[in-house]
C-alpha atoms as a PDB file:
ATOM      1  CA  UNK A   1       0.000   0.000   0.000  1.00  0.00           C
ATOM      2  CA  UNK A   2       2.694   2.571   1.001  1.00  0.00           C
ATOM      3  CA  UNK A   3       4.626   1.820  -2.590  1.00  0.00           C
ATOM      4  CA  UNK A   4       1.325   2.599  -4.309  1.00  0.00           C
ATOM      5  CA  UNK A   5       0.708   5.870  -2.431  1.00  0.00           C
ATOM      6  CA  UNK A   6       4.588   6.566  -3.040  1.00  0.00           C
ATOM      7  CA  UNK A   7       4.511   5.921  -6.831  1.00  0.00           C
ATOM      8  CA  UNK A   8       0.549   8.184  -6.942  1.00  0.00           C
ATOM      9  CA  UNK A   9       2.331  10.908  -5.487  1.00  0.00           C
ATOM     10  CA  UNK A  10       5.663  10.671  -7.366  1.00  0.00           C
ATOM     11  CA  UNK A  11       3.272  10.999 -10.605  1.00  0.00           C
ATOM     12  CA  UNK A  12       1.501  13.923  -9.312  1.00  0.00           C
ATOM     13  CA  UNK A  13       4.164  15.873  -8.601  1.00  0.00           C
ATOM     14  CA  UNK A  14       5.976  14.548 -11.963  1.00  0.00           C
ATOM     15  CA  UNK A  15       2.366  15.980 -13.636  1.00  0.00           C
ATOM     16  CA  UNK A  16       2.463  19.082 -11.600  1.00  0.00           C
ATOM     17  CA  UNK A  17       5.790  19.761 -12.648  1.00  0.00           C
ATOM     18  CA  UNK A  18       5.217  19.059 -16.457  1.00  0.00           C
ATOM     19  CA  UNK A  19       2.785  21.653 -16.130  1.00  0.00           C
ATOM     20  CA  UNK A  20       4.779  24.327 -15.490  1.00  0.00           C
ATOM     21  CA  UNK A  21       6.850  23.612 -18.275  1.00  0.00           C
ATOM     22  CA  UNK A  22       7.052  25.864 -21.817  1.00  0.00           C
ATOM     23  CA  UNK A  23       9.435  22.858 -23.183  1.00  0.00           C
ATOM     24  CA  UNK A  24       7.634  20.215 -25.030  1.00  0.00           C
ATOM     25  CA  UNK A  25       8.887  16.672 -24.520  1.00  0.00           C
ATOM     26  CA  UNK A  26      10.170  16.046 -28.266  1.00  0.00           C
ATOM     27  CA  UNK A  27      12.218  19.299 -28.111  1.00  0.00           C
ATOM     28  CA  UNK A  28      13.707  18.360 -24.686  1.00  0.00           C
ATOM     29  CA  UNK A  29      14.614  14.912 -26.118  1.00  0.00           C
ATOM     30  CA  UNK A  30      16.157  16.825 -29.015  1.00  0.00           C
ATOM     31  CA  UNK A  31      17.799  19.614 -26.682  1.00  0.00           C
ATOM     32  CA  UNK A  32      19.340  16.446 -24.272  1.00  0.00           C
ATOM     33  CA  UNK A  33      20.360  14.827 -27.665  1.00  0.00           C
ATOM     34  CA  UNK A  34      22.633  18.070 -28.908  1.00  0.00           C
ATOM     35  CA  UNK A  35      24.030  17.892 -25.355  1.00  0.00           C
ATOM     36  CA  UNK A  36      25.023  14.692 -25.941  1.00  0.00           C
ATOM     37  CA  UNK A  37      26.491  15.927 -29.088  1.00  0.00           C
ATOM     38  CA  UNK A  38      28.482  18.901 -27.228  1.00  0.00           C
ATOM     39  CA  UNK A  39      29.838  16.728 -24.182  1.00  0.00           C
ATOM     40  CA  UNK A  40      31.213  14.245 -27.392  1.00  0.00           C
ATOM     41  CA  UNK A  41      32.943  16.914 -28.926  1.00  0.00           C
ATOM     42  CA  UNK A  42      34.663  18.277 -25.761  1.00  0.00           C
ATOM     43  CA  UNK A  43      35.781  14.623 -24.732  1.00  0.00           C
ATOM     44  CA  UNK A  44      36.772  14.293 -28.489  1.00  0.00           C
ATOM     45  CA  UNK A  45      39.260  17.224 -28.225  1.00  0.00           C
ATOM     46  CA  UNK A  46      40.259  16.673 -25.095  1.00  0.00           C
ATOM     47  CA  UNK A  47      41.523  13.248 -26.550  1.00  0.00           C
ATOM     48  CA  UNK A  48      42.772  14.926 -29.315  1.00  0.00           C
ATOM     49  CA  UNK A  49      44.700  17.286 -27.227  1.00  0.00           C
ATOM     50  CA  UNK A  50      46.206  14.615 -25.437  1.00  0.00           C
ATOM     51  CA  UNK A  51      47.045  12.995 -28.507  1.00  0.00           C
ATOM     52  CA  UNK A  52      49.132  16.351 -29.900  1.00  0.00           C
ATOM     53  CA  UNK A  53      50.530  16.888 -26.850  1.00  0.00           C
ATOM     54  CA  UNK A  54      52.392  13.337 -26.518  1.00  0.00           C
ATOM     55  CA  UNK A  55      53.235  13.590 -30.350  1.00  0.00           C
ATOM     56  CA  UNK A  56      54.966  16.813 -29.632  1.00  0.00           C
ATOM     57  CA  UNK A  57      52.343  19.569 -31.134  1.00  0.00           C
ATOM     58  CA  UNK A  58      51.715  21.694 -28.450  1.00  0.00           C
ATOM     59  CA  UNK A  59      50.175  24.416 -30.393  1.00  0.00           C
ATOM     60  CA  UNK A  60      47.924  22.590 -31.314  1.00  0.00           C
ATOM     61  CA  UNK A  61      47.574  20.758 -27.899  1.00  0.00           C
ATOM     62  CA  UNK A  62      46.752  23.638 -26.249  1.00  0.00           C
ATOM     63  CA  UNK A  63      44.357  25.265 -29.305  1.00  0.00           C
ATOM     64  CA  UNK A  64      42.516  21.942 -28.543  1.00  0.00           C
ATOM     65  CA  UNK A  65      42.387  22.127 -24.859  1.00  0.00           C
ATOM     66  CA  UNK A  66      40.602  25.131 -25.156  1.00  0.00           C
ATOM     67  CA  UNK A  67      38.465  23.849 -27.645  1.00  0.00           C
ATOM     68  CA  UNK A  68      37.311  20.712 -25.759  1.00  0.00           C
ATOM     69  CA  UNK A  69      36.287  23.432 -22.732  1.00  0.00           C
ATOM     70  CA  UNK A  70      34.394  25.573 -25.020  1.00  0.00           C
ATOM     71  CA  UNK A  71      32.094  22.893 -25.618  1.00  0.00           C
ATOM     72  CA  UNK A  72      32.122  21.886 -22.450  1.00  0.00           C
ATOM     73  CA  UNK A  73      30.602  25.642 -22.177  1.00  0.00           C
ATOM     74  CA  UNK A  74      28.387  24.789 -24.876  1.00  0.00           C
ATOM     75  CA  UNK A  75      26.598  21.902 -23.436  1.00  0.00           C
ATOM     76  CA  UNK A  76      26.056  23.601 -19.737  1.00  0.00           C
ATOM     77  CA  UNK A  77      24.615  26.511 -22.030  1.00  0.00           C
ATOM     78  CA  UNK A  78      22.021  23.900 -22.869  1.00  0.00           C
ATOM     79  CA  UNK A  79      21.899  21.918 -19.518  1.00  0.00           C
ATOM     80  CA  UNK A  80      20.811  25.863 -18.406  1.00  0.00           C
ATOM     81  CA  UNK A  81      18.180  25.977 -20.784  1.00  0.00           C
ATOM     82  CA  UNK A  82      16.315  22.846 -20.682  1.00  0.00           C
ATOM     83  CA  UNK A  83      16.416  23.034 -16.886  1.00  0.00           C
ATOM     84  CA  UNK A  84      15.148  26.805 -16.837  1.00  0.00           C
ATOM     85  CA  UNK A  85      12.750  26.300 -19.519  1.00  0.00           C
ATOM     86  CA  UNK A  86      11.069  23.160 -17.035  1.00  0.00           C
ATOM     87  CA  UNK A  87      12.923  20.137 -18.608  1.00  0.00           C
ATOM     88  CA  UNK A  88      15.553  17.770 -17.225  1.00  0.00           C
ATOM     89  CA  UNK A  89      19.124  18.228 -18.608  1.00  0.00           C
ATOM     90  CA  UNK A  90      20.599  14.304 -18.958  1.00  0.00           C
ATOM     91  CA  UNK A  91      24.137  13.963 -18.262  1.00  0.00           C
ATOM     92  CA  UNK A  92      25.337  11.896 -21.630  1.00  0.00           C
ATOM     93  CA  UNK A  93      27.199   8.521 -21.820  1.00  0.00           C
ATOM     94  CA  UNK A  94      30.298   9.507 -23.093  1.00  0.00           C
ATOM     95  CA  UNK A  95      32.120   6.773 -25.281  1.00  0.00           C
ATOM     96  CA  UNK A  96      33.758   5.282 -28.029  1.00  0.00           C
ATOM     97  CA  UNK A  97      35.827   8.576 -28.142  1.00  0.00           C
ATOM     98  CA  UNK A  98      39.134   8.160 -31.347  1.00  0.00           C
ATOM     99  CA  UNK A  99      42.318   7.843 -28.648  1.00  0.00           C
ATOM    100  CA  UNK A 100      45.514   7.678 -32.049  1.00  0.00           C
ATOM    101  CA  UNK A 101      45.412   9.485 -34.411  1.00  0.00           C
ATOM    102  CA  UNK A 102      47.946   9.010 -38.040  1.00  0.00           C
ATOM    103  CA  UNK A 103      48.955  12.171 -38.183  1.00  0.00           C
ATOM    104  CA  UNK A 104      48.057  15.781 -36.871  1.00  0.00           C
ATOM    105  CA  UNK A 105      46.051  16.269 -40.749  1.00  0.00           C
ATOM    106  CA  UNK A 106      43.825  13.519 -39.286  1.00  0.00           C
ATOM    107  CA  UNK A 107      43.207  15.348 -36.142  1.00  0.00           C
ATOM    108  CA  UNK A 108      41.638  18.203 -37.782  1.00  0.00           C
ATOM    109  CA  UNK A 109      40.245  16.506 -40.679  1.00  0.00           C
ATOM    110  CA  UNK A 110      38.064  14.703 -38.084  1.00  0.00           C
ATOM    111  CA  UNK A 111      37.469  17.859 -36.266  1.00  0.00           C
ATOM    112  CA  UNK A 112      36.042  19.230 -39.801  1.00  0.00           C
ATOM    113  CA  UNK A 113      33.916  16.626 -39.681  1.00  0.00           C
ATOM    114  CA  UNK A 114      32.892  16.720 -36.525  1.00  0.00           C
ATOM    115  CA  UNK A 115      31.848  20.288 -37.000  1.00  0.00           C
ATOM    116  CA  UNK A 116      29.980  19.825 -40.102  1.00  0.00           C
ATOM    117  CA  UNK A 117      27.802  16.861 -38.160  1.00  0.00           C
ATOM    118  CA  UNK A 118      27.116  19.691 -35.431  1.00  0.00           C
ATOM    119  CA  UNK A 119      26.033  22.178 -37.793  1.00  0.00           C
ATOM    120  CA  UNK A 120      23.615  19.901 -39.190  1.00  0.00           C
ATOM    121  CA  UNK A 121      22.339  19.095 -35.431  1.00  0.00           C
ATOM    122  CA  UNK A 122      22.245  22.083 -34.837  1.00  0.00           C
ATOM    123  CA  UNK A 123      20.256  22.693 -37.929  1.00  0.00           C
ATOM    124  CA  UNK A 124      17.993  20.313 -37.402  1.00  0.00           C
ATOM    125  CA  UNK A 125      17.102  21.584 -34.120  1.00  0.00           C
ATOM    126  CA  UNK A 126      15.859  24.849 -35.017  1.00  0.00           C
ATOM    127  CA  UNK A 127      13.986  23.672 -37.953  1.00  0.00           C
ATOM    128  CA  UNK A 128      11.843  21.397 -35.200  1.00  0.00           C
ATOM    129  CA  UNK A 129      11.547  24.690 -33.569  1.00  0.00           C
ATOM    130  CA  UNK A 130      10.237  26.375 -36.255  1.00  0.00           C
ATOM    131  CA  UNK A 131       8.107  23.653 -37.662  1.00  0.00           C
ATOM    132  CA  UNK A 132       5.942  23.715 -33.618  1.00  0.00           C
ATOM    133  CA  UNK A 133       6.565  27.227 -33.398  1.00  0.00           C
ATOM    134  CA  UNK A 134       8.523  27.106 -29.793  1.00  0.00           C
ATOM    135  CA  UNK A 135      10.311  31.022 -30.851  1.00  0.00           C
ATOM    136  CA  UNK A 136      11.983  30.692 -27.932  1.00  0.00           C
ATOM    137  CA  UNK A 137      13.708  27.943 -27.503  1.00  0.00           C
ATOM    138  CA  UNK A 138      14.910  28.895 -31.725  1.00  0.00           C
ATOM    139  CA  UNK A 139      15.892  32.449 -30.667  1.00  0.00           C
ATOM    140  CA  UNK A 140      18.041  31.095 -27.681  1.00  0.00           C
ATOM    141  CA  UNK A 141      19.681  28.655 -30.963  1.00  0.00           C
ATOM    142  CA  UNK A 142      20.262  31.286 -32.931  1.00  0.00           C
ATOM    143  CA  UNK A 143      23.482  31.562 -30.749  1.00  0.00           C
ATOM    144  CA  UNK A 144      24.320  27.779 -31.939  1.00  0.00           C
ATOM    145  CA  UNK A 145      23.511  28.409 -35.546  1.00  0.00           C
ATOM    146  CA  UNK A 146      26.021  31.658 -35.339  1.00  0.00           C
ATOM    147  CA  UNK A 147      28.797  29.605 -33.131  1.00  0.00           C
ATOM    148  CA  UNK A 148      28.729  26.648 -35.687  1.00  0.00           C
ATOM    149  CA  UNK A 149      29.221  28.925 -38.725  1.00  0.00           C
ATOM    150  CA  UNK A 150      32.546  30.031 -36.793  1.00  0.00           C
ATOM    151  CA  UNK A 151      33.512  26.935 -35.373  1.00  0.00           C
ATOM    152  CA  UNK A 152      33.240  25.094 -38.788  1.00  0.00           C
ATOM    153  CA  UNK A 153      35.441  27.940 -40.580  1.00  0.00           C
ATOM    154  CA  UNK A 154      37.695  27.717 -37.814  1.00  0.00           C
ATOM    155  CA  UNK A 155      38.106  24.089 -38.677  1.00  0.00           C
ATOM    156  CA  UNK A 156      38.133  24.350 -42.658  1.00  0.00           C
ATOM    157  CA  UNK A 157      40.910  26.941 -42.070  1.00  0.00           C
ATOM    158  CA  UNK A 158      43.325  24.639 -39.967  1.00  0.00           C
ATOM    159  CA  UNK A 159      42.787  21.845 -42.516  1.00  0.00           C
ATOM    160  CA  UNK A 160      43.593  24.368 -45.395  1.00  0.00           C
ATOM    161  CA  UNK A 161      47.585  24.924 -43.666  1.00  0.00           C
ATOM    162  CA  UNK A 162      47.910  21.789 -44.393  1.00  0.00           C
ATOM    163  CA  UNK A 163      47.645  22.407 -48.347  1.00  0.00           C
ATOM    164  CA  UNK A 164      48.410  26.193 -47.976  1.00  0.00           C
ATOM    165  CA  UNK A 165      52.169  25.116 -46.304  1.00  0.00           C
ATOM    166  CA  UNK A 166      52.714  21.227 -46.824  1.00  0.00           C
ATOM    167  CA  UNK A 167      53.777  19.101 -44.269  1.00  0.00           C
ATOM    168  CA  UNK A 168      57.343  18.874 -45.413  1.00  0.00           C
ATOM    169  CA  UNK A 169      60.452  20.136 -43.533  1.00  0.00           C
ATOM    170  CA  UNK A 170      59.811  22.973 -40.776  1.00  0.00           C
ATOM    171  CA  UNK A 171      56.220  22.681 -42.488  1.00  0.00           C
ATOM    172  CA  UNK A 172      54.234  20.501 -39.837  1.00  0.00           C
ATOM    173  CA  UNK A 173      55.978  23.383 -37.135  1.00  0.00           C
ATOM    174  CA  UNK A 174      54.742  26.026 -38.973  1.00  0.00           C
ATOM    175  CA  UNK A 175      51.066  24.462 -38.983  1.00  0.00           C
ATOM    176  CA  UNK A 176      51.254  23.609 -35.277  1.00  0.00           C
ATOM    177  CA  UNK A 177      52.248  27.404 -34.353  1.00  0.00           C
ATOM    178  CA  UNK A 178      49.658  28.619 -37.078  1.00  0.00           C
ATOM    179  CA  UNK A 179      46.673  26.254 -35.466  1.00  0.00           C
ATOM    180  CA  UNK A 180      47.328  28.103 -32.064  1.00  0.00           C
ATOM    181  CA  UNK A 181      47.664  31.438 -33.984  1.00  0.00           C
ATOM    182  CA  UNK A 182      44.111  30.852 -35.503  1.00  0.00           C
ATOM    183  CA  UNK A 183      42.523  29.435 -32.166  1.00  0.00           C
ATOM    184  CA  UNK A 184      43.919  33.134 -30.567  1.00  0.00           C
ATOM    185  CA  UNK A 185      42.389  35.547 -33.419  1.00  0.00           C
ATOM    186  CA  UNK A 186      39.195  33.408 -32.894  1.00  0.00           C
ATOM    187  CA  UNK A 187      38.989  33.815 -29.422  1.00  0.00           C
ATOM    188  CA  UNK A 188      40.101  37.949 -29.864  1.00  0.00           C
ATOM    189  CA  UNK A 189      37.059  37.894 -32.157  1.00  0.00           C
ATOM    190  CA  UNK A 190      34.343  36.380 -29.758  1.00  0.00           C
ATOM    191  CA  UNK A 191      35.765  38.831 -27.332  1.00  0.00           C
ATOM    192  CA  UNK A 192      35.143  41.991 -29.352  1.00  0.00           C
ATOM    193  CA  UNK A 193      31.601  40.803 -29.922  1.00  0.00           C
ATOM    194  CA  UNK A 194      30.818  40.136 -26.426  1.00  0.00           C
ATOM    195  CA  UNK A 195      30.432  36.301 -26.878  1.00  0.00           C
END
């Protein structure tokens, strides 16, 4: 008898609390989903970093350090927003995260990649936002859509030294210094416009 009184009252309060909610349950699903996506991508640089580090590119170590916090940033920035907006930010499952890498090319040809799979997330979200007209939740991913557009040039542009200076003698150097040179003029960037 007292589990059945237990589990009425857990659903009433789980029905009260619904209630007071302006998220709907598909977009919360999708918003927990893209946090999924963001904690990836900061455990994915993080290994990355670790990966440039022991292979002796710290330029690009530490432009990836600071890469794998940003979206750390990123996915709080959601875990704020579901939770505010009456939903239940999910900590993600983090696995099957790439540990070796062939070369440093390969570390930011997958980080292209990566990017280009966020953007279309990220995409994909506000056009469910749109489509059940939740204005809100697709104004506060506006900031997403504008973030991905940088993050994914950022990206195209480190994979571009690669061709733009070739990998040969002092080459890979010059890349690794130039990676950590772009990650900086990004960063001055987002600071002028407040971000």
């Amino acid at each position: 008898m007292l589990i059945f009184h237990l589990n009425q009252r857990m659903t009433m309060e789980t029905q009260r609390v619904t209630a007071k909610r302006s998220l709907t349950e598909a977009t919360e699903r999708l918003l927990n989903k893209q946090i999924m996506m963001e904690g990836g991508s900061s455990a994915a640089y993080l290994s990355m970093a670790s990966w440039c580090e022991m292979m002796g590119y710290e330029n690009s170590a530490q432009f990836l350090y600071m890469h794998s916090e940003e979206e750390r940033m990123h996915m709080l920035k959601l875990f704020h927003y579901i939770n505010d907006a009456g939903g239940h930010a999910l900590q993600p499952e983090i696995t099957d995260i790439k540990h070796n890498f062939g070369s440093l090319k390969e570390v930011f040809e997958d980080t292209l990649e990566h990017e280009i799979a966020v953007t279309n997330a990220i995409n994909e979200l506000v056009s469910h936002c749109y489509e059940i007209k939740d204005f809100t939740t697709m104004n506060f991913l506006n900031w997403f859509v504008e973030e991905q557009r940088e993050e994914e040039t950022l990206a195209r542009r480190a994979v571009e030294l690669f061709d733009l200076i070739g990998e040969d003698g002092v080459g890979l150097w010059t890349i690794d210094k130039e990676i950590l040179n772009l990650g900086k003029a990004a960063a001055a960037n987002d600071a002028d416009q407040g971000a």
